[in-house]
C-alpha atoms as a PDB file:
ATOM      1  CA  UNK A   1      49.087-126.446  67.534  1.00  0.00           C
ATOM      2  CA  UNK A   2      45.178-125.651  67.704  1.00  0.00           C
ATOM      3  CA  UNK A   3      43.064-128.404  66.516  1.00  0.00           C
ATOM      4  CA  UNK A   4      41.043-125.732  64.237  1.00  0.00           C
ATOM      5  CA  UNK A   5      44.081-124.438  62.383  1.00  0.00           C
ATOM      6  CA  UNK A   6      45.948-127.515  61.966  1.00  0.00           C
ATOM      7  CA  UNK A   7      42.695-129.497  60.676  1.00  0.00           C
ATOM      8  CA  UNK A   8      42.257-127.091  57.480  1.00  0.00           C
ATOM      9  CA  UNK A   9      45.428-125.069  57.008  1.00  0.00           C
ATOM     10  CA  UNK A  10      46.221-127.301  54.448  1.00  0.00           C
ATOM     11  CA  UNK A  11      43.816-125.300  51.626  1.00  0.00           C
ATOM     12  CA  UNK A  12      44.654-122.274  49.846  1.00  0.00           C
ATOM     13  CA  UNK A  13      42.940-120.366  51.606  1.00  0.00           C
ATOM     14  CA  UNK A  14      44.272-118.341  54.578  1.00  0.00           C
ATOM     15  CA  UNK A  15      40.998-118.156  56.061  1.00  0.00           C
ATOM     16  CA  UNK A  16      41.633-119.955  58.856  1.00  0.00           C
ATOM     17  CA  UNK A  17      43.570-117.784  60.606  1.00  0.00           C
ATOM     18  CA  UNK A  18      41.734-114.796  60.192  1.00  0.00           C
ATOM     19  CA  UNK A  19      38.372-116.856  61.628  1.00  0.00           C
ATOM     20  CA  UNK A  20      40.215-118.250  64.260  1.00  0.00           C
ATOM     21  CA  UNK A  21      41.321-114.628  65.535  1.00  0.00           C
ATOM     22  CA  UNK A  22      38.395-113.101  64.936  1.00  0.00           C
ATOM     23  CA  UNK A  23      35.875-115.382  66.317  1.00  0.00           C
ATOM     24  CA  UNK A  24      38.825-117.173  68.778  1.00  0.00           C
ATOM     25  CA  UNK A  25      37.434-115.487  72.275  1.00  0.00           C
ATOM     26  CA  UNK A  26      33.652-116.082  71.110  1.00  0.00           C
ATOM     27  CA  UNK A  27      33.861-120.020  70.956  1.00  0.00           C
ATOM     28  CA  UNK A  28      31.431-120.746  73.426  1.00  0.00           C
ATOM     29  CA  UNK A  29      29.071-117.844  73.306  1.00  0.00           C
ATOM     30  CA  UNK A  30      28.709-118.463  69.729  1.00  0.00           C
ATOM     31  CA  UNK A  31      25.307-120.492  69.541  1.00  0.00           C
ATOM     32  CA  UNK A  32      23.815-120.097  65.599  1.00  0.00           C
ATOM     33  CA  UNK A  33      25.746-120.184  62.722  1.00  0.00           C
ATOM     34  CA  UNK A  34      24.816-120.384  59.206  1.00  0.00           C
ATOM     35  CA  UNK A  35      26.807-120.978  56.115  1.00  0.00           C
ATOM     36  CA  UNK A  36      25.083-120.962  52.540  1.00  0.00           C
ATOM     37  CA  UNK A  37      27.465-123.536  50.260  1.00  0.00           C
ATOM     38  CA  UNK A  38      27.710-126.516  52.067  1.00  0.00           C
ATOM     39  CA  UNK A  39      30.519-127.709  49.011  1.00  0.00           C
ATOM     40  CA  UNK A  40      28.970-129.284  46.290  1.00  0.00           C
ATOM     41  CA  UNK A  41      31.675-131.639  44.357  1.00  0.00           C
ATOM     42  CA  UNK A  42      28.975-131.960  41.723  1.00  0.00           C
ATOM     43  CA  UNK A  43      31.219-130.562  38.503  1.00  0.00           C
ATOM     44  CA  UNK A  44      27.637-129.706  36.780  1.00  0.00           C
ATOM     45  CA  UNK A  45      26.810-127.219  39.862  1.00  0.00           C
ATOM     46  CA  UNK A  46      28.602-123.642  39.421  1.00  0.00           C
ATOM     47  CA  UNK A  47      31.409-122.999  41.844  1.00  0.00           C
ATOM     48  CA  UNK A  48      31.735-126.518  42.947  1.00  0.00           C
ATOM     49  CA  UNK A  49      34.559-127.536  44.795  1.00  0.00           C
ATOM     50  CA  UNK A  50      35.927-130.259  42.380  1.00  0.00           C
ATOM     51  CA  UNK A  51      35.327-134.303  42.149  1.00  0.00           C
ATOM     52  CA  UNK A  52      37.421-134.411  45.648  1.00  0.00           C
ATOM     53  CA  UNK A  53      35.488-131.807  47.833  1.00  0.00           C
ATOM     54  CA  UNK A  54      33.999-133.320  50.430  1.00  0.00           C
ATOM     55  CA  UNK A  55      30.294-131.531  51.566  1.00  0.00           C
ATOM     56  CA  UNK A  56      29.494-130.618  54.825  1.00  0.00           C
ATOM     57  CA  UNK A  57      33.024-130.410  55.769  1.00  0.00           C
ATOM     58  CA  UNK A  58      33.380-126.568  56.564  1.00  0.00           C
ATOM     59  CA  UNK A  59      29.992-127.014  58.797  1.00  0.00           C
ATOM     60  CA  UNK A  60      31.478-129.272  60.611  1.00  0.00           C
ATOM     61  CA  UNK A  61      34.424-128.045  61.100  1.00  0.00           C
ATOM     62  CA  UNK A  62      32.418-124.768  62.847  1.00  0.00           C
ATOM     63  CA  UNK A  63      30.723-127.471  64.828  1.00  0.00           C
ATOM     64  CA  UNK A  64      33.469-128.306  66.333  1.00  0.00           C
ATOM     65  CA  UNK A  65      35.232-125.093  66.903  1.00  0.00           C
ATOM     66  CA  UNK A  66      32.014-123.251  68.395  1.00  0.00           C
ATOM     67  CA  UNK A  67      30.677-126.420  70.965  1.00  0.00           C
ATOM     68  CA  UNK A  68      27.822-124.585  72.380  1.00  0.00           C
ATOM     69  CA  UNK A  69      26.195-123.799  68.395  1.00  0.00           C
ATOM     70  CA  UNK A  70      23.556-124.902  66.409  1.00  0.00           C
ATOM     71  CA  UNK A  71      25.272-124.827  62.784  1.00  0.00           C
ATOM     72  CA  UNK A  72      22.743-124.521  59.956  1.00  0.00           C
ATOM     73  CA  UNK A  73      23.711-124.913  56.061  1.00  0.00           C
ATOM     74  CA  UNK A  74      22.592-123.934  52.636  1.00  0.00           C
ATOM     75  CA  UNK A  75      23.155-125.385  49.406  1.00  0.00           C
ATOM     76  CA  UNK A  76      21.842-125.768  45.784  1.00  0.00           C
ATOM     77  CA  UNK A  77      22.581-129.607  45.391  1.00  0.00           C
ATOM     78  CA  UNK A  78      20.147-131.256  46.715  1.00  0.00           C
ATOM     79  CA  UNK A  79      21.789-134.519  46.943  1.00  0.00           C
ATOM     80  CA  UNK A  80      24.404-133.221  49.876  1.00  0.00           C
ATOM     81  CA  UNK A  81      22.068-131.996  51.910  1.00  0.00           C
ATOM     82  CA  UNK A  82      22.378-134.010  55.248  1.00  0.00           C
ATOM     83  CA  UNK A  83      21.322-133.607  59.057  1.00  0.00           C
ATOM     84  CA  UNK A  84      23.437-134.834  61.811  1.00  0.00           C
ATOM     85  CA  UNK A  85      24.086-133.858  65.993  1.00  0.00           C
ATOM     86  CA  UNK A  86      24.052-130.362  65.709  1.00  0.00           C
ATOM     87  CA  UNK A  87      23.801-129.563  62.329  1.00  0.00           C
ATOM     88  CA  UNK A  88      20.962-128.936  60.126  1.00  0.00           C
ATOM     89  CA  UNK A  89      21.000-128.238  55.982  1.00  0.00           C
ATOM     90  CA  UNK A  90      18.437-126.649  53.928  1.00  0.00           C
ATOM     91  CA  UNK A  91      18.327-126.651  50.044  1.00  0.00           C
ATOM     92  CA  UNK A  92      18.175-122.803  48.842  1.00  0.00           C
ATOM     93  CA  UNK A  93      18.914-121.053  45.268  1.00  0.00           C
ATOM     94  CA  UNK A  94      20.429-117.911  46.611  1.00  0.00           C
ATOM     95  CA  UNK A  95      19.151-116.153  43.075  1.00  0.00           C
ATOM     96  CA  UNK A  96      15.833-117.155  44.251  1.00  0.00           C
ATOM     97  CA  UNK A  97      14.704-114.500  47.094  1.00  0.00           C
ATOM     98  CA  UNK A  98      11.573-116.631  47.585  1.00  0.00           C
ATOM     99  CA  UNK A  99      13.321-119.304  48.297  1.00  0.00           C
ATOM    100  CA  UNK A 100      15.648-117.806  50.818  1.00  0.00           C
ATOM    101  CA  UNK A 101      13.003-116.555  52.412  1.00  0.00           C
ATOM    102  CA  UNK A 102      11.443-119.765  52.330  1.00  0.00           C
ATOM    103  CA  UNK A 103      14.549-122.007  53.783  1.00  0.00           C
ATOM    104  CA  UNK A 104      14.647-119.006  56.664  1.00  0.00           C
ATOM    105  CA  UNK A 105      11.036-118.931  57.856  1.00  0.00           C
ATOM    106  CA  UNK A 106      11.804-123.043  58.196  1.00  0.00           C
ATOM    107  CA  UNK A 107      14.885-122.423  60.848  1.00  0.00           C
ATOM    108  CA  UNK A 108      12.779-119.371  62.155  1.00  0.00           C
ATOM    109  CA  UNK A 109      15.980-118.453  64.202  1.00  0.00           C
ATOM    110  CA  UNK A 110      18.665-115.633  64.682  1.00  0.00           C
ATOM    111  CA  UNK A 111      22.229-115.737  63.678  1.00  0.00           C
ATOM    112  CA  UNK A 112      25.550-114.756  65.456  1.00  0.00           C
ATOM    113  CA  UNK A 113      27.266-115.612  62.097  1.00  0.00           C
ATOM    114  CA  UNK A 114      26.277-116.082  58.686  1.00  0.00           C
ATOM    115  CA  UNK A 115      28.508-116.753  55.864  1.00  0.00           C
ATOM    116  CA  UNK A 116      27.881-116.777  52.076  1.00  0.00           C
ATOM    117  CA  UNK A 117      30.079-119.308  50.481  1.00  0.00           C
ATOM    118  CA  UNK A 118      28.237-120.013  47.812  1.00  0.00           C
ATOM    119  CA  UNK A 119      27.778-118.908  44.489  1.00  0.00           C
ATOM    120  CA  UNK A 120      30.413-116.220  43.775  1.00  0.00           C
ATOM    121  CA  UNK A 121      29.254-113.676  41.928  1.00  0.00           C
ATOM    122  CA  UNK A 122      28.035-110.088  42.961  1.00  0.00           C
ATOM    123  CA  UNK A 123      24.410-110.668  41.929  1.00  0.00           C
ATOM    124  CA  UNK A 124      23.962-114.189  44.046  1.00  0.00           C
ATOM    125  CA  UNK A 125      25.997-112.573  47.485  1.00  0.00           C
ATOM    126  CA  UNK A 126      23.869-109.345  47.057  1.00  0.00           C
ATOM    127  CA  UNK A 127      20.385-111.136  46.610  1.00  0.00           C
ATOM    128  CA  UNK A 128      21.351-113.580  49.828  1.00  0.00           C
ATOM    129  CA  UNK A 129      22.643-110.611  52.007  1.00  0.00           C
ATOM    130  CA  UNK A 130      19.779-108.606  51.087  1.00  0.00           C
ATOM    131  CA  UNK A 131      17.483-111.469  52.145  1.00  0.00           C
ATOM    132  CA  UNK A 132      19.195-112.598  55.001  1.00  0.00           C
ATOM    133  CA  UNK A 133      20.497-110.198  56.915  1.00  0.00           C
ATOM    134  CA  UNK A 134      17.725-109.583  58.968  1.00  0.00           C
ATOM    135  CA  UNK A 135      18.218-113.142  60.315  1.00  0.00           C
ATOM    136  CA  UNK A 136      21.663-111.887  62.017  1.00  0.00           C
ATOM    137  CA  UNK A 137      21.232-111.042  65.975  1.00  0.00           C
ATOM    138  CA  UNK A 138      22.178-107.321  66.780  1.00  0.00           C
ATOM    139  CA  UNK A 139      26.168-107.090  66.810  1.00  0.00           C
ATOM    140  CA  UNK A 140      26.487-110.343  64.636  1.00  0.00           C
ATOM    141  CA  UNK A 141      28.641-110.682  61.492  1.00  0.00           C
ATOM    142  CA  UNK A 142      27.663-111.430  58.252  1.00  0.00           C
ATOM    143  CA  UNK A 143      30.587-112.564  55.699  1.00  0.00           C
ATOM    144  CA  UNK A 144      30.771-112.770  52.263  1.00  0.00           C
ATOM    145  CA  UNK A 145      33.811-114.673  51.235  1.00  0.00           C
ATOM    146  CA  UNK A 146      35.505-115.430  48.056  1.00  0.00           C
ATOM    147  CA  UNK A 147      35.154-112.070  46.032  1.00  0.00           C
ATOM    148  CA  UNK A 148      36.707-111.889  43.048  1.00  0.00           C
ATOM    149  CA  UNK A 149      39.248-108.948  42.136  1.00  0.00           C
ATOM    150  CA  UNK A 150      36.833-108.161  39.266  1.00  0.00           C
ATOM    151  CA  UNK A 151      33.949-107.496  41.124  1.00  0.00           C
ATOM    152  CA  UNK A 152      35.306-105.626  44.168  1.00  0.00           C
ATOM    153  CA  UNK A 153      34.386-102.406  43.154  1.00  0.00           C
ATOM    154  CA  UNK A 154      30.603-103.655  43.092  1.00  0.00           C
ATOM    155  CA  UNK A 155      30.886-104.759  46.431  1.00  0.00           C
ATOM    156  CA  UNK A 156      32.627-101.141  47.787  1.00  0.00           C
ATOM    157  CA  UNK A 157      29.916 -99.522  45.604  1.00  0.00           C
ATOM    158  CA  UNK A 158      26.796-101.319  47.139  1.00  0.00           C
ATOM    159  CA  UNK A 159      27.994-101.097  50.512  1.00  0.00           C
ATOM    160  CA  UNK A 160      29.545 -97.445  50.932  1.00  0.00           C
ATOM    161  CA  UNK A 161      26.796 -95.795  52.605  1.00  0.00           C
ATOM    162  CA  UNK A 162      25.792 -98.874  54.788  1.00  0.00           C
ATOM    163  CA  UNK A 163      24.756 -97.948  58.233  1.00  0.00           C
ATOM    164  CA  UNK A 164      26.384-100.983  59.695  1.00  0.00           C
ATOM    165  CA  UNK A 165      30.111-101.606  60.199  1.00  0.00           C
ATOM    166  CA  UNK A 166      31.538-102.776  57.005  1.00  0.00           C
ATOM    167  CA  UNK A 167      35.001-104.085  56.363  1.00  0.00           C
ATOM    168  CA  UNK A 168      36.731-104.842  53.215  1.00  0.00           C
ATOM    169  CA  UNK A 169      39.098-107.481  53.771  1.00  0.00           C
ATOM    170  CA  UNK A 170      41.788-108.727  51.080  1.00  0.00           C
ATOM    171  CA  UNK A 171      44.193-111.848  52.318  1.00  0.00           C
ATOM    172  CA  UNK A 172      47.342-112.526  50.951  1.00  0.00           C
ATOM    173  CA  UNK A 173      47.001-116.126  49.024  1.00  0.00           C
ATOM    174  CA  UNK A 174      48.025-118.150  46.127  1.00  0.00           C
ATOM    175  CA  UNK A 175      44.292-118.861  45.772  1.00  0.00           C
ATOM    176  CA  UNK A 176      43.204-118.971  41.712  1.00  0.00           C
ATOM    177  CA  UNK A 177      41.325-116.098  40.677  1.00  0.00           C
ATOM    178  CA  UNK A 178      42.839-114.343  43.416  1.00  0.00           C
ATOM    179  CA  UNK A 179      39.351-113.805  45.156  1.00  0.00           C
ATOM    180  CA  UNK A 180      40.582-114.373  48.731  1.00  0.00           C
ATOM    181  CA  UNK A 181      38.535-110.923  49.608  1.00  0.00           C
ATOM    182  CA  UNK A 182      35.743-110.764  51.833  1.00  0.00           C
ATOM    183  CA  UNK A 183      33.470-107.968  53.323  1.00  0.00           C
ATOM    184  CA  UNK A 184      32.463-108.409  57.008  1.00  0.00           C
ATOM    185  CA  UNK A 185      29.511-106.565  57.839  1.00  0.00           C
ATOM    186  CA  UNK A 186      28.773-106.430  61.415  1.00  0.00           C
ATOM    187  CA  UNK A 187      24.892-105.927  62.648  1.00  0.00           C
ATOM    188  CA  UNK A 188      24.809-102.477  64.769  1.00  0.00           C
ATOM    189  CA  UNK A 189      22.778-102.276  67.746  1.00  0.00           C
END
């Protein structure tokens, strides 16, 4: 089996696979990747990942999957932030456009990949893409995972008449919530 899928096919989630095909041929031209919600298991911090989460671990798992990249992280709890070969970690409140604006003029870099795995809610993913997505290189992908079934419409809505290439994408899990939906918006050229 492939050290990628085996290491965190194990959650709910069914992302894996549909990373690993996606991004499967890019593995070594791959060289920034950011993802905001590094996995707080603080319970007081909305959409925490429970007392046994363990922070960090989805950045490094893209560490080790993409060897050649620099893999950058955002996150609202302060006290997981953490800096390591090859990985950096900023704190940002992705309500807070100053602030992402902020935590980006720090890493003053551009993207092949940014992901938005933090808070889940329309407003939050909205205010980060809007503020970020001029950080993503021409032709790179911006994801927004974990939307819930409630708010999809928003989501279809806000990004109808988007110039770039936007995809809707609903996975089949046993996920609670059932908000194993993302959008994939690719940067055209």
């Amino acid at each position: 089996g492939d050290y990628f899928k085996d290491k965190i096919l194990g959650s709910n989630h069914t992302y894996t696979d549909f990373y690993y095909d996606l991004f499967k041929n890019l593995r070594s031209q791959i060289s920034n990747v950011f993802e905001c919600g590094i996995g707080s298991n603080n319970l007081n911090i909305e959409s925490n990942m429970g007392i046994h989460g363990k922070p960090g671990a989805s950045l490094r798992m893209w560490k080790d999957f993409f060897p050649q990249a620099s893999i950058y992280g955002g996150d609202i709890d302060k006290e997981i932030l953490f800096k390591e070969e090859r990985i950096e970690t900023f704190y940002v409140d992705q309500r807070n456009s100053e602030q992402i604006k902020s935590m980006w003029s720090k890493i003053n870099k551009k993207f092949d990949i940014i992901i938005d795995d933090g808070l889940h809610f329309f407003d939050a993913n909205i205010n980060f893409f809007e503020n970020s997505f001029d950080n993503l290189k021409n032709g790179g992908i911006y994801i927004i995972e974990d939307i819930r079934i409630k708010e999809q419409k928003l989501f279809y809505n806000y990004f109808e008449n988007n110039k770039n290439n936007v995809k809707h994408v609903s996975l089949n899990s046993k996920a609670i919530s059932g908000s194993t939906n993302l959008v994939l918006i690719e940067k055209s050229e």
